[in-house]
PDB file of N, CA and C in Angstrom:
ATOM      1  N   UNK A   1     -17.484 -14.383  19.641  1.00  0.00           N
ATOM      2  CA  UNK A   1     -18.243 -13.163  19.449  1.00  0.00           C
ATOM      3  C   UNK A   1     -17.893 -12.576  18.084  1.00  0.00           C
ATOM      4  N   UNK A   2     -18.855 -12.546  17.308  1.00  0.00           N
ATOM      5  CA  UNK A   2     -18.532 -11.880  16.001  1.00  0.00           C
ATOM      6  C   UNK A   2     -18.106 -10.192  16.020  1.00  0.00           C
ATOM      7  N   UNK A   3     -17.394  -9.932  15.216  1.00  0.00           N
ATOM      8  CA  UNK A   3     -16.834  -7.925  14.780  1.00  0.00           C
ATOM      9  C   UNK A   3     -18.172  -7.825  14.540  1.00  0.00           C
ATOM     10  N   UNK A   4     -18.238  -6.412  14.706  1.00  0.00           N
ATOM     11  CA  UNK A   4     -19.399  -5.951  14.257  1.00  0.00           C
ATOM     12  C   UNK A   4     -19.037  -4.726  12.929  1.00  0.00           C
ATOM     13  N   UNK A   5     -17.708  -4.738  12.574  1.00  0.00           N
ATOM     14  CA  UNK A   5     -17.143  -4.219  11.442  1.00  0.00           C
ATOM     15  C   UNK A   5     -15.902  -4.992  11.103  1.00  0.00           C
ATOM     16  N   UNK A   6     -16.344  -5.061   9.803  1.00  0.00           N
ATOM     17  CA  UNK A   6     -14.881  -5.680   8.579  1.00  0.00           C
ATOM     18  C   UNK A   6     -13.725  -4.340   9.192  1.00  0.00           C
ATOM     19  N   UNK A   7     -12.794  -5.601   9.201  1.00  0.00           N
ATOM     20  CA  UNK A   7     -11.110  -5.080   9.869  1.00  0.00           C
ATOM     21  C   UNK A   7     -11.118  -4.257   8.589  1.00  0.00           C
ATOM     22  N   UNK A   8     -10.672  -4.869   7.650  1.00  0.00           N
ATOM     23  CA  UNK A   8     -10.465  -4.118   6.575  1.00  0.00           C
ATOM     24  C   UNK A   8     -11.230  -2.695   6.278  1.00  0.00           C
ATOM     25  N   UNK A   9     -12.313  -2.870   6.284  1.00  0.00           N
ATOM     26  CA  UNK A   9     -13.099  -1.355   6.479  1.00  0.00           C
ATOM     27  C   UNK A   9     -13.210  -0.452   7.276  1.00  0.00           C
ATOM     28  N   UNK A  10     -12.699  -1.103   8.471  1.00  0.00           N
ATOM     29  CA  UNK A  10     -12.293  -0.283  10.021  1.00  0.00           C
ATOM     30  C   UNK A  10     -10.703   0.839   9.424  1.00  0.00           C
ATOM     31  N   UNK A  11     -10.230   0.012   8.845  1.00  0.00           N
ATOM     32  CA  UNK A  11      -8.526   0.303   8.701  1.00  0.00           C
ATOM     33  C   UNK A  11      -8.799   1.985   6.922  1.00  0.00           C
ATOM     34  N   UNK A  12      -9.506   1.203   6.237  1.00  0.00           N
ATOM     35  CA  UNK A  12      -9.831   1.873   5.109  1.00  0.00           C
ATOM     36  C   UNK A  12     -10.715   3.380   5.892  1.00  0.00           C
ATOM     37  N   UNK A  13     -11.696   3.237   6.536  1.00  0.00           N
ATOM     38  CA  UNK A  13     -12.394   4.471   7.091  1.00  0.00           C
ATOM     39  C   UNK A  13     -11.230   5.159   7.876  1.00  0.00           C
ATOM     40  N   UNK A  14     -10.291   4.674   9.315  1.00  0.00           N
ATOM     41  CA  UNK A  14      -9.326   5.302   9.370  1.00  0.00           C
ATOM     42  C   UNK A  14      -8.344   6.205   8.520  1.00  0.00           C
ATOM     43  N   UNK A  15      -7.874   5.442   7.707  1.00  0.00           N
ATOM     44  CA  UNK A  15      -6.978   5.896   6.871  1.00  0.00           C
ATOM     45  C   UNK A  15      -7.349   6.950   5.985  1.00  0.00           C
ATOM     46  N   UNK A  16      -8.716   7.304   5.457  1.00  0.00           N
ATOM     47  CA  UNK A  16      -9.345   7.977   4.921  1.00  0.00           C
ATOM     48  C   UNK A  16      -9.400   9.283   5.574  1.00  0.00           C
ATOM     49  N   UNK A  17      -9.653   9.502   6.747  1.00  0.00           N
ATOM     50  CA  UNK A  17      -9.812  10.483   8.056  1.00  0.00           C
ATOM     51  C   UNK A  17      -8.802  10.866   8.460  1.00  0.00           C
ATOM     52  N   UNK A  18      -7.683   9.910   8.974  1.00  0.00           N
ATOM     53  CA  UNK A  18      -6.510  10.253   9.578  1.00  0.00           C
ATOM     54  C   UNK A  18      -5.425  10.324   9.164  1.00  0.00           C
ATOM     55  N   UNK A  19      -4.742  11.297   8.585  1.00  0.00           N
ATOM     56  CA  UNK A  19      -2.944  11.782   7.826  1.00  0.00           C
ATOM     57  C   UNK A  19      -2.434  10.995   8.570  1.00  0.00           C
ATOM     58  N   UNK A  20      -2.069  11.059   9.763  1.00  0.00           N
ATOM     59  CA  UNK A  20      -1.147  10.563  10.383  1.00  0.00           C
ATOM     60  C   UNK A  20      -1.104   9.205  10.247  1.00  0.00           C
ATOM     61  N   UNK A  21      -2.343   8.450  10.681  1.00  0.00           N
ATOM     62  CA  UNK A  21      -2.243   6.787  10.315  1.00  0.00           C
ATOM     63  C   UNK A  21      -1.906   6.579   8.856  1.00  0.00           C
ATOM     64  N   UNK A  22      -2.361   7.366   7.966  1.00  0.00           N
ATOM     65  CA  UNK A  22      -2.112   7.117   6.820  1.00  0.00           C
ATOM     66  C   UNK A  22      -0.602   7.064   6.181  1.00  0.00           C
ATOM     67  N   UNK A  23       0.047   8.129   6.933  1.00  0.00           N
ATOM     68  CA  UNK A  23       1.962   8.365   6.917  1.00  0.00           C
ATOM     69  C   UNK A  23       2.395   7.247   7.658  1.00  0.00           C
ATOM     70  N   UNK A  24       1.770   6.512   9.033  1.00  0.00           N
ATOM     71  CA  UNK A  24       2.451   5.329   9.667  1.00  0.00           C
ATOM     72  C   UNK A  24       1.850   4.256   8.782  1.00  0.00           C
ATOM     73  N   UNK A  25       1.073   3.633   8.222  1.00  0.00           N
ATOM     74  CA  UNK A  25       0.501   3.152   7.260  1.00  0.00           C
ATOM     75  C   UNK A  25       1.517   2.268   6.672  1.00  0.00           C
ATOM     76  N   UNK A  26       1.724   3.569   5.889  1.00  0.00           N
ATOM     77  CA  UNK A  26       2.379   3.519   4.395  1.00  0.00           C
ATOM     78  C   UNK A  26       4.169   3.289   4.839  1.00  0.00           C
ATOM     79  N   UNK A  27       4.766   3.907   6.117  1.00  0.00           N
ATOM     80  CA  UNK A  27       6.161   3.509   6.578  1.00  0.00           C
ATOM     81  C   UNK A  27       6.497   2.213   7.415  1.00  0.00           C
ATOM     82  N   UNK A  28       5.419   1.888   7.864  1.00  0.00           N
ATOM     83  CA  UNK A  28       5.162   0.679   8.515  1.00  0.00           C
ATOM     84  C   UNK A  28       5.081  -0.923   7.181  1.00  0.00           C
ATOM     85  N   UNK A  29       4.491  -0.202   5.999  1.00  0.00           N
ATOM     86  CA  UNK A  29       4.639  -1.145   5.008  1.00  0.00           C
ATOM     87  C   UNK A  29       5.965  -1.254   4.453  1.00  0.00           C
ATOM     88  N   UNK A  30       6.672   0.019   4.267  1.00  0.00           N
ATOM     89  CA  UNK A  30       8.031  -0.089   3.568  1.00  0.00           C
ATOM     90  C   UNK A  30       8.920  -0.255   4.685  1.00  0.00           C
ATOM     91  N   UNK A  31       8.623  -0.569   5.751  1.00  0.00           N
ATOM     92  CA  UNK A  31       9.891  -0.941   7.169  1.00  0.00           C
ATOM     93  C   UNK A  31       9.100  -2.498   6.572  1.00  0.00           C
ATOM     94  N   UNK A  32       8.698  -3.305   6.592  1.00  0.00           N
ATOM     95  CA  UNK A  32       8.310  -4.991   6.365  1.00  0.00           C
ATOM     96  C   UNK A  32       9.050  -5.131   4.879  1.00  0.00           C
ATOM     97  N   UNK A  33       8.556  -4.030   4.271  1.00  0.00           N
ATOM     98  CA  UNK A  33       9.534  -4.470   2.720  1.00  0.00           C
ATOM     99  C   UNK A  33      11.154  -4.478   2.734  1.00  0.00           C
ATOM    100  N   UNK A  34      11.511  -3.471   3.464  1.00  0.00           N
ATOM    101  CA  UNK A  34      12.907  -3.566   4.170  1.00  0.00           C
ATOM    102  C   UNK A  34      13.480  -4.709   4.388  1.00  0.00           C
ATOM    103  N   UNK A  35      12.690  -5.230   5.930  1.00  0.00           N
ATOM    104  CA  UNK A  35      12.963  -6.428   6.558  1.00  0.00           C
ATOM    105  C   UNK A  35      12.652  -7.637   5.931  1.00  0.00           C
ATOM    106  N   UNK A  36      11.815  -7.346   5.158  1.00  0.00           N
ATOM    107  CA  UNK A  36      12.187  -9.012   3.960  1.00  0.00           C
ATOM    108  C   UNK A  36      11.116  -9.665   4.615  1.00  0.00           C
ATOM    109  N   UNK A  37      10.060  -8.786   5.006  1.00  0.00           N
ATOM    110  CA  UNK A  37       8.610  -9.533   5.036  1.00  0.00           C
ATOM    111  C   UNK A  37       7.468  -9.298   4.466  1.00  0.00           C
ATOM    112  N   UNK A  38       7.731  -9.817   2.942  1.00  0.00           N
ATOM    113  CA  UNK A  38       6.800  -9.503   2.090  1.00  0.00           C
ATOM    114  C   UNK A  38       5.471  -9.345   2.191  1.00  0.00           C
ATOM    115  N   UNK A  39       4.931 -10.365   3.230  1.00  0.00           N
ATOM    116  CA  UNK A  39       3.542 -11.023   3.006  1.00  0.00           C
ATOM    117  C   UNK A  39       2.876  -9.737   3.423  1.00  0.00           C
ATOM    118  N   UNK A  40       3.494  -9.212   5.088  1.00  0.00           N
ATOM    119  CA  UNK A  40       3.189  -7.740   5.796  1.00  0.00           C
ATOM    120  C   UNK A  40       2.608  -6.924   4.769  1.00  0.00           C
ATOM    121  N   UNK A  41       3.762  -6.490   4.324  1.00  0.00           N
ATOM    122  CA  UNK A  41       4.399  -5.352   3.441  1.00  0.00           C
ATOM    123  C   UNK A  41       3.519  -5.114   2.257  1.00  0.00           C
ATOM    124  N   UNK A  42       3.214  -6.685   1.526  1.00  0.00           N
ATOM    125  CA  UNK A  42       1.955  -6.193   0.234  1.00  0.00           C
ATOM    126  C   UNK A  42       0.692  -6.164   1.235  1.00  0.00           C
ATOM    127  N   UNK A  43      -0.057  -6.687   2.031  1.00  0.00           N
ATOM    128  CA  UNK A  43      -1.214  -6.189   2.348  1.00  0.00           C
ATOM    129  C   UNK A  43      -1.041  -5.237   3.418  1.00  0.00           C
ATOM    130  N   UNK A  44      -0.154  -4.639   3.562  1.00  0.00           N
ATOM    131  CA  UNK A  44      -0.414  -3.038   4.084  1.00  0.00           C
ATOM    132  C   UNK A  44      -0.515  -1.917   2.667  1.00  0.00           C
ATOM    133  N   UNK A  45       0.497  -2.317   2.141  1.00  0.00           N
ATOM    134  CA  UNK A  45       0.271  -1.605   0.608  1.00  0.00           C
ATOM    135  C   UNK A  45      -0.866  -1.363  -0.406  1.00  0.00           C
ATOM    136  N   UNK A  46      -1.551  -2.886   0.057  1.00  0.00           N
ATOM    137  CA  UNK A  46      -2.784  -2.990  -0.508  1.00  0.00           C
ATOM    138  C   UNK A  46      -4.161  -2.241  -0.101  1.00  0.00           C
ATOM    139  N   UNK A  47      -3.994  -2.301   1.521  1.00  0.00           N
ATOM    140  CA  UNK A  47      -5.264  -1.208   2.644  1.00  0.00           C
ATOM    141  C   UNK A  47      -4.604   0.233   1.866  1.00  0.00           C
ATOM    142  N   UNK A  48      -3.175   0.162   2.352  1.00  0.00           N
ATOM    143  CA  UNK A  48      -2.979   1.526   1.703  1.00  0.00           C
ATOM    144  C   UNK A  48      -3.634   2.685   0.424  1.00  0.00           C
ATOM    145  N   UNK A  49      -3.513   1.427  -0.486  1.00  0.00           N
ATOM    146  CA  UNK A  49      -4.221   1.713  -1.967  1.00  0.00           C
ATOM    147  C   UNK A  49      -5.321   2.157  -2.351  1.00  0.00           C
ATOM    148  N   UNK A  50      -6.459   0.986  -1.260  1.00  0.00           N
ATOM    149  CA  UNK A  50      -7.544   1.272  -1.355  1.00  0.00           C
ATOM    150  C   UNK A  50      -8.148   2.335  -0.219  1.00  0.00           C
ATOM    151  N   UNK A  51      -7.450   3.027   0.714  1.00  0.00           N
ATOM    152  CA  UNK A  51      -7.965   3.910   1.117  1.00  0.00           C
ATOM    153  C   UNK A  51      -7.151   5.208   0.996  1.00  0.00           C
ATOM    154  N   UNK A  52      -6.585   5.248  -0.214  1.00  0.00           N
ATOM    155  CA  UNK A  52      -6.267   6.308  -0.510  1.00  0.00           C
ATOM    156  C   UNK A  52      -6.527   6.323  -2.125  1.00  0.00           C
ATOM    157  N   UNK A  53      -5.422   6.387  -2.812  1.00  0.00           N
ATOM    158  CA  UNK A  53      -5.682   6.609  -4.461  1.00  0.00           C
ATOM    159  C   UNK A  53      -6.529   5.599  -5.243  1.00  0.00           C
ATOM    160  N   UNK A  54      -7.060   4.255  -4.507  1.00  0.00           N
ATOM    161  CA  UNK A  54      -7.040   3.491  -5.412  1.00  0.00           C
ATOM    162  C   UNK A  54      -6.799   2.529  -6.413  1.00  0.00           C
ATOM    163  N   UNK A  55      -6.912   1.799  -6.589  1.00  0.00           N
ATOM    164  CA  UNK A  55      -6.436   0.756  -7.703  1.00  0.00           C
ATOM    165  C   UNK A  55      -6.621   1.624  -9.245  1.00  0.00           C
ATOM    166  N   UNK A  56      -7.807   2.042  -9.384  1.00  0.00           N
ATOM    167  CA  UNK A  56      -8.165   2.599 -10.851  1.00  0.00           C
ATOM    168  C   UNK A  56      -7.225   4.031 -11.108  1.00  0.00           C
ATOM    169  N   UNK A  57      -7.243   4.672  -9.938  1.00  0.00           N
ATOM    170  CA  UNK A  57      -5.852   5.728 -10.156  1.00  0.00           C
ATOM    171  C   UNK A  57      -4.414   5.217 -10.871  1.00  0.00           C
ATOM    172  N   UNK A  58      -3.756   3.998  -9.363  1.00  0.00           N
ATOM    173  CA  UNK A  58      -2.823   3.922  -9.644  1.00  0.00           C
ATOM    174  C   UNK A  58      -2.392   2.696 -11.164  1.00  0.00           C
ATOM    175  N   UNK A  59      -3.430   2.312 -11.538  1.00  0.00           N
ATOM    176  CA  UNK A  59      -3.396   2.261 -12.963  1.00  0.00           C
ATOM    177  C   UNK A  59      -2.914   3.016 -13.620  1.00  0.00           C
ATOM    178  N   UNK A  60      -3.766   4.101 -13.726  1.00  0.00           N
ATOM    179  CA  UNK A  60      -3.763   4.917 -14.571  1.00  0.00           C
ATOM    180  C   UNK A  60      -2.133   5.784 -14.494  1.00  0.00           C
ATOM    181  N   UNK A  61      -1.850   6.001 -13.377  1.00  0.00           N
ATOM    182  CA  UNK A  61      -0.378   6.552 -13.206  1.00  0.00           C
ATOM    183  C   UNK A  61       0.781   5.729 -13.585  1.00  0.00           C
ATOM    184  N   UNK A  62       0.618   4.419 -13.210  1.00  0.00           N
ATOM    185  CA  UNK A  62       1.219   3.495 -13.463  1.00  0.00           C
ATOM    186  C   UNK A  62       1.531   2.548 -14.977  1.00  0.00           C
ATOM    187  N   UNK A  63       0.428   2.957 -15.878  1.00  0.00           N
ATOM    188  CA  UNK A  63       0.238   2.187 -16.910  1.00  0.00           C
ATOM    189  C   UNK A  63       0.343   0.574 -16.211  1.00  0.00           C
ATOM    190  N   UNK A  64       0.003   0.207 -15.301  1.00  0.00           N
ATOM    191  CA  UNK A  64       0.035  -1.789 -15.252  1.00  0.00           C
ATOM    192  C   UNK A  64      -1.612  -1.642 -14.877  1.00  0.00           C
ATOM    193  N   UNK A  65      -2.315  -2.556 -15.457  1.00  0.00           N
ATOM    194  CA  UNK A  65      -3.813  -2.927 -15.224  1.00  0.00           C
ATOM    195  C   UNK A  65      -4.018  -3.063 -13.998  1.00  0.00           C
ATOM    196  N   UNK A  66      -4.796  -2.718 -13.653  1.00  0.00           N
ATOM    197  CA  UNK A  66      -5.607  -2.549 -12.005  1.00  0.00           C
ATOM    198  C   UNK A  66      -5.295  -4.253 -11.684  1.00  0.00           C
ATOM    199  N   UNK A  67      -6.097  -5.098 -12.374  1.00  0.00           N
ATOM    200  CA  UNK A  67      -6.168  -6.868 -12.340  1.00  0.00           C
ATOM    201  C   UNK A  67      -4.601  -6.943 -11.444  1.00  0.00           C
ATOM    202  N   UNK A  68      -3.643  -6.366 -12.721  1.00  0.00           N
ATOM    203  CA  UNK A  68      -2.153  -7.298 -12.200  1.00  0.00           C
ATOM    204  C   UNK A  68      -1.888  -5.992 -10.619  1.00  0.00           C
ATOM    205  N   UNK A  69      -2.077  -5.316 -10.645  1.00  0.00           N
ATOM    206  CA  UNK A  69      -1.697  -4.171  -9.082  1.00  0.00           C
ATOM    207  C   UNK A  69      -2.371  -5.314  -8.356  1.00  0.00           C
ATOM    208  N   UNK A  70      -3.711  -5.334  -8.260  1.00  0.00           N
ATOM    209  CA  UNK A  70      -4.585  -5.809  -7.206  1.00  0.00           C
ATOM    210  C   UNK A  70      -3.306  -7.458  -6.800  1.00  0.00           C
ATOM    211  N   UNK A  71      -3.473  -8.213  -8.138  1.00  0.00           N
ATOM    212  CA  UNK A  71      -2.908  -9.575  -7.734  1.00  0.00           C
ATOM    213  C   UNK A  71      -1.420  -9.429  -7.186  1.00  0.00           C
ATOM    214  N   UNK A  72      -0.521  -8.384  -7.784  1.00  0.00           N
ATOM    215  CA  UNK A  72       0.782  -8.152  -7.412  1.00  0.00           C
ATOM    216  C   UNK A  72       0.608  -7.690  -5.915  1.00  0.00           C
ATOM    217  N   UNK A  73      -0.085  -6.995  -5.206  1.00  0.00           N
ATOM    218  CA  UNK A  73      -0.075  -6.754  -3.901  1.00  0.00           C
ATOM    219  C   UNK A  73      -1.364  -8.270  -2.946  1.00  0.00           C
ATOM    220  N   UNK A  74      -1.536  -9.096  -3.403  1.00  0.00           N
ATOM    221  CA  UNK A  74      -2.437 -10.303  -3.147  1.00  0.00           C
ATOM    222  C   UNK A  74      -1.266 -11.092  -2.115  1.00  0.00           C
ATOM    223  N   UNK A  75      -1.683 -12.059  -1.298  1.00  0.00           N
ATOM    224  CA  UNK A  75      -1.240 -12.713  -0.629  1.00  0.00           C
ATOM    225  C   UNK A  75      -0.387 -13.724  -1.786  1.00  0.00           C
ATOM    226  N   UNK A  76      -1.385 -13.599  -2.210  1.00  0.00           N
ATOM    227  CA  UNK A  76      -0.215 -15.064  -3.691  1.00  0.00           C
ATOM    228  C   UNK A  76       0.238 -14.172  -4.144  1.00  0.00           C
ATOM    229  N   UNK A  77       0.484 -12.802  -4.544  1.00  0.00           N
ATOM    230  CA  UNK A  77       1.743 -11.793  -5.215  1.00  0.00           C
ATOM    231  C   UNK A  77       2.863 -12.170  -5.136  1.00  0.00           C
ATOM    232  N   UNK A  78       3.715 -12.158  -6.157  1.00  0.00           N
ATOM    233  CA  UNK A  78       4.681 -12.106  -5.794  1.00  0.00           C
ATOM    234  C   UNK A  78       5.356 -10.678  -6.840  1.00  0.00           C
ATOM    235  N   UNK A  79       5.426  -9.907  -6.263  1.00  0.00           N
ATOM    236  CA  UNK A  79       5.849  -8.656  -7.585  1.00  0.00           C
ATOM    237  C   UNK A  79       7.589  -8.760  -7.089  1.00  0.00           C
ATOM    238  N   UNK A  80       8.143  -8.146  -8.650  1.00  0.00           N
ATOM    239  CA  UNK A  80       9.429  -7.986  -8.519  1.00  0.00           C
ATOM    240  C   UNK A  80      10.172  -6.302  -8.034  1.00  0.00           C
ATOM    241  N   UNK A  81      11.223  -6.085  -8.189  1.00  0.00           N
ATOM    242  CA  UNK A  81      11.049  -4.620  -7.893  1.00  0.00           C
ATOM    243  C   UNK A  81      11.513  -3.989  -9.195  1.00  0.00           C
ATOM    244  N   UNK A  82      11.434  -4.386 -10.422  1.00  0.00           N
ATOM    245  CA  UNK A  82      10.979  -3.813 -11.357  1.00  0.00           C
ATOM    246  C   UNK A  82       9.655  -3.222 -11.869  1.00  0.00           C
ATOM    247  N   UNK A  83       8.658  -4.265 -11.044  1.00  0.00           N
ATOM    248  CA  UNK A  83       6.916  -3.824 -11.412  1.00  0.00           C
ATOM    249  C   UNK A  83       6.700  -3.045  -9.600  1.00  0.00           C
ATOM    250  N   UNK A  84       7.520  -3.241  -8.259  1.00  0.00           N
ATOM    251  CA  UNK A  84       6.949  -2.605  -7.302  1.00  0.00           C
ATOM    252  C   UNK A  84       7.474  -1.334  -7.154  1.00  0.00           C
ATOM    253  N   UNK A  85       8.821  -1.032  -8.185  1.00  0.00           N
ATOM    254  CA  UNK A  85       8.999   0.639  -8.255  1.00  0.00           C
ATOM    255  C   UNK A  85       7.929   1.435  -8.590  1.00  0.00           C
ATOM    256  N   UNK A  86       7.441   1.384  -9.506  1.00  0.00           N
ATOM    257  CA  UNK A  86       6.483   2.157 -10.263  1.00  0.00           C
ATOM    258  C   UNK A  86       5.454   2.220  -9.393  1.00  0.00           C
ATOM    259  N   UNK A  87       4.854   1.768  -8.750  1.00  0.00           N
ATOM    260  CA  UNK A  87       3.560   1.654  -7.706  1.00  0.00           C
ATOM    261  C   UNK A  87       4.288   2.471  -6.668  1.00  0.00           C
ATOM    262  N   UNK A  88       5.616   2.312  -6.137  1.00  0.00           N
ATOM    263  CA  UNK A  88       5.557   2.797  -4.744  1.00  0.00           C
ATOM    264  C   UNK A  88       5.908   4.729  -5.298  1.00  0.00           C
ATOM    265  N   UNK A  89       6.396   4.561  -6.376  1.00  0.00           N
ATOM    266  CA  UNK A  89       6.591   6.246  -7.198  1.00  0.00           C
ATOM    267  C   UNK A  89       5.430   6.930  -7.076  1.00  0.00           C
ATOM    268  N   UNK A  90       4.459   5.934  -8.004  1.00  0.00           N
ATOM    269  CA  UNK A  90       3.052   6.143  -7.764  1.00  0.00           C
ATOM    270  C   UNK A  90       2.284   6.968  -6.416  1.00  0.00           C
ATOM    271  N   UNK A  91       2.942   6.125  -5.723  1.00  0.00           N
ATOM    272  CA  UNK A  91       1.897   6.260  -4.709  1.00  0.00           C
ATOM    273  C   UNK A  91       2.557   7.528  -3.597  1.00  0.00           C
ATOM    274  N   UNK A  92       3.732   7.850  -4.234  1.00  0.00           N
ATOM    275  CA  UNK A  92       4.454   9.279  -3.178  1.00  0.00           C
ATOM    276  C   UNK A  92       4.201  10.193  -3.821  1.00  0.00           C
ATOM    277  N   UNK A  93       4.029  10.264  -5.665  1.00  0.00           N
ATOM    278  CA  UNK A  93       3.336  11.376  -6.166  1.00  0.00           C
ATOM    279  C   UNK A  93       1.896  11.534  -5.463  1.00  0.00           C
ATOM    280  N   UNK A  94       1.601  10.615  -5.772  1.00  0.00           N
ATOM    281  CA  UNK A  94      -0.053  10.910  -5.687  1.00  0.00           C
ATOM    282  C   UNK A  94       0.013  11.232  -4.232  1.00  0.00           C
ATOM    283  N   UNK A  95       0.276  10.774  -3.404  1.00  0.00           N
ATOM    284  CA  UNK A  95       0.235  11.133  -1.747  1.00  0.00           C
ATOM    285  C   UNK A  95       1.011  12.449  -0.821  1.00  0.00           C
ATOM    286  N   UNK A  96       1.825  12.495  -1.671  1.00  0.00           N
ATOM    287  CA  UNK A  96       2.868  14.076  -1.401  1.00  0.00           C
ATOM    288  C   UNK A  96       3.510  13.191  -0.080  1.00  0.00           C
ATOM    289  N   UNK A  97       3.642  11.746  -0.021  1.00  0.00           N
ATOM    290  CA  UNK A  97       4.526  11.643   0.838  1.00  0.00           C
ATOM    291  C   UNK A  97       5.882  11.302   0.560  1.00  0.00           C
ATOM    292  N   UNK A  98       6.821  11.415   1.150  1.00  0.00           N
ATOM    293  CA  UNK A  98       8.508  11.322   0.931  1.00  0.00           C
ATOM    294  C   UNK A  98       9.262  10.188   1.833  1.00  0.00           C
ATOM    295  N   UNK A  99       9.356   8.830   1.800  1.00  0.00           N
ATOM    296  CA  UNK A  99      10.264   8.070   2.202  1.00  0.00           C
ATOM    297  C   UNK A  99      11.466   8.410   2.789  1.00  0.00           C
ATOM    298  N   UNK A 100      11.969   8.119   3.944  1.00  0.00           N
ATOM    299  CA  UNK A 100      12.910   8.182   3.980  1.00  0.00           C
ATOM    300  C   UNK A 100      13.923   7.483   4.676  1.00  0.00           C
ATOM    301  N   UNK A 101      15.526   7.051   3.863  1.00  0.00           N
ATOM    302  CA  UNK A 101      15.873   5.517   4.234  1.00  0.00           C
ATOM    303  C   UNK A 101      16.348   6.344   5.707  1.00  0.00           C
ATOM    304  N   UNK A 102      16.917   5.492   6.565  1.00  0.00           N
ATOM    305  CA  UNK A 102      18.599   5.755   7.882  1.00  0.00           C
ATOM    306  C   UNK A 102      18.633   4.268   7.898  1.00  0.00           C
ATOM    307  N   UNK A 103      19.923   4.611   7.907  1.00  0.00           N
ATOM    308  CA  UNK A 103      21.005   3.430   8.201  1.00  0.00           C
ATOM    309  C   UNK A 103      20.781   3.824   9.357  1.00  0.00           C
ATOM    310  N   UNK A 104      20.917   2.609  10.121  1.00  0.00           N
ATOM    311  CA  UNK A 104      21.879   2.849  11.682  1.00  0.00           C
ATOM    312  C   UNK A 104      22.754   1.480  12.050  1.00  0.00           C
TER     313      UNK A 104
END
């Protein structure tokens, strides 16, 4: 039986509408970056992006070309955390959201 909506656009219209999914979203991506599961972690970052600031924003905040964001959060990405600081800075200015680590 075919979707009758792109996942991806299901997740992007959510996120657009709903703060809250948008705060589990975005902590749900940096708990996979944590745990050392990249693949998760950039395409939640990536829905993230595009249903919130954007690629052409976080360019622009970022100084790195939209091209290398888009491919650095891509399934073939591989970004370092010299180029994924600046994006995730990015993206707590622009979002007014605040990370936060616990040990336990």
């Amino acid at each position: 039986m075919p979707l009758t909506r792109d996942f991806k656009a299901t997740i992007k219209a959510r996120a657009e509408r709903d703060p809250k999914f948008r705060a589990a979203l975005y902590a749900e991506a940096l708990d996979s970056l944590v745990e050392g599961d990249t693949a998760t972690a950039k395409a939640m970052l990536r829905d993230y992006v595009n249903a919130t600031i954007g690629f052409e924003r976080l360019e622009a905040v970022t100084g790195t070309p939209r091209k290398s964001l888009m491919r650095m959060l891509s399934a073939e990405g591989n970004p370092t955390l010299d180029k994924l600081g600046p994006v995730l800075k990015a993206i707590n200015a622009e979002t007014q959201l605040k990370p936060e680590v616990q040990v336990a």
